[in-house]
Protein backbone atom coordinates (compact mmCIF):
# COMPACT_ATOMS: atom_id res chain seq x y z
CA UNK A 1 -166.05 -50.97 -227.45
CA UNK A 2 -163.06 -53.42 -228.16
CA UNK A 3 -163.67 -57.14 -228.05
CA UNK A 4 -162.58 -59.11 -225.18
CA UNK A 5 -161.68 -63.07 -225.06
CA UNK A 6 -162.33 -65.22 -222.04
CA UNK A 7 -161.28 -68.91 -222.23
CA UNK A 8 -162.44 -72.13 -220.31
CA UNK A 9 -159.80 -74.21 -218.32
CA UNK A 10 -161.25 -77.51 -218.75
CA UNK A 11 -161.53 -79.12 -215.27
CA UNK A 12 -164.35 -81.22 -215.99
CA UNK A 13 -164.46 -84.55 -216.43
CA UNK A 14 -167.34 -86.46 -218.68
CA UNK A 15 -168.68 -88.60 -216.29
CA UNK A 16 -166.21 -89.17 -213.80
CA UNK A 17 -164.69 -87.05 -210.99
CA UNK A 18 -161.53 -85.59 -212.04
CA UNK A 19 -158.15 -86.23 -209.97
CA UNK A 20 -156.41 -82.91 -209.22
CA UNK A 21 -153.08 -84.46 -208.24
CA UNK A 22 -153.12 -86.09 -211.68
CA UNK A 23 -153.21 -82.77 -213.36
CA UNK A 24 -151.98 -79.65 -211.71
CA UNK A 25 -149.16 -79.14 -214.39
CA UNK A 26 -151.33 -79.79 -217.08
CA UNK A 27 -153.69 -76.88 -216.22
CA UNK A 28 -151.23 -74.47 -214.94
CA UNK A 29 -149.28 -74.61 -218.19
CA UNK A 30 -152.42 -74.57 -220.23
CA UNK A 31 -153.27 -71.34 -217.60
CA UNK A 32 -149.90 -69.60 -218.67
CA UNK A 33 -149.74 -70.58 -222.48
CA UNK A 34 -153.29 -68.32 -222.86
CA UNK A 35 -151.86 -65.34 -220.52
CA UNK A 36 -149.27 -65.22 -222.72
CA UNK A 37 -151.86 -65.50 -225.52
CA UNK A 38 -153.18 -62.25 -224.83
CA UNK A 39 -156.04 -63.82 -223.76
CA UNK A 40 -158.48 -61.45 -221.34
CA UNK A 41 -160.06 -64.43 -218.99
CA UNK A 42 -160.45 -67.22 -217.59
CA UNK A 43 -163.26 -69.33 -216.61
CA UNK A 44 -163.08 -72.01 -214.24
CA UNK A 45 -166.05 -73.85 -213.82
CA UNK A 46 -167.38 -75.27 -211.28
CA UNK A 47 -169.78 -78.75 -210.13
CA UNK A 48 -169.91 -81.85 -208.81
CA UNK A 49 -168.31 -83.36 -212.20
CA UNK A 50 -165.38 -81.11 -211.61
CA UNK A 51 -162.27 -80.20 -209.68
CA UNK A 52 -162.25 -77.81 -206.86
CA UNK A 53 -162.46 -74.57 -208.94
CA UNK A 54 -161.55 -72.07 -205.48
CA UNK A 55 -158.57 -74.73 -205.16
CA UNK A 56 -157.76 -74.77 -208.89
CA UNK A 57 -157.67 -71.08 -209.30
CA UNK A 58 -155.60 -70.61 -206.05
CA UNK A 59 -152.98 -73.23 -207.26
CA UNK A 60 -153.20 -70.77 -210.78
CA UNK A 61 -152.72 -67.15 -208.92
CA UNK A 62 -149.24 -68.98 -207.16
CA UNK A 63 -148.00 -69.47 -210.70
């Protein structure tokens, strides 16, 4: 069974609501650097602490 690697776009922010206009570069470079990584997932999580994850991976699939 070969080993697979997920990794966790970090959209949430420690007490405060996090600004998606603020970062959208940030994470979609972060998003590409892994894919070219090797990496085999991603994991965008979701909550009331964090960005719109159906928005966030949307803005990701365009790039």
């Amino acid at each position: 069974m070969p080993l697979e690697f997920s990794w966790q776009l970090p959209l949430c922010a420690a007490g405060a609501a996090p600004d998606w206009t603020a970062q959208p570069g940030h994470w979609i470079q972060l998003a590409q650097a892994v894919e070219y990584a090797g990496v085999d997932g991603l994991w965008i999580p979701g909550g009331s602490q964090c960005a719109d994850s159906l928005g966030v991976a949307a803005a990701l699939c365009a790039h």
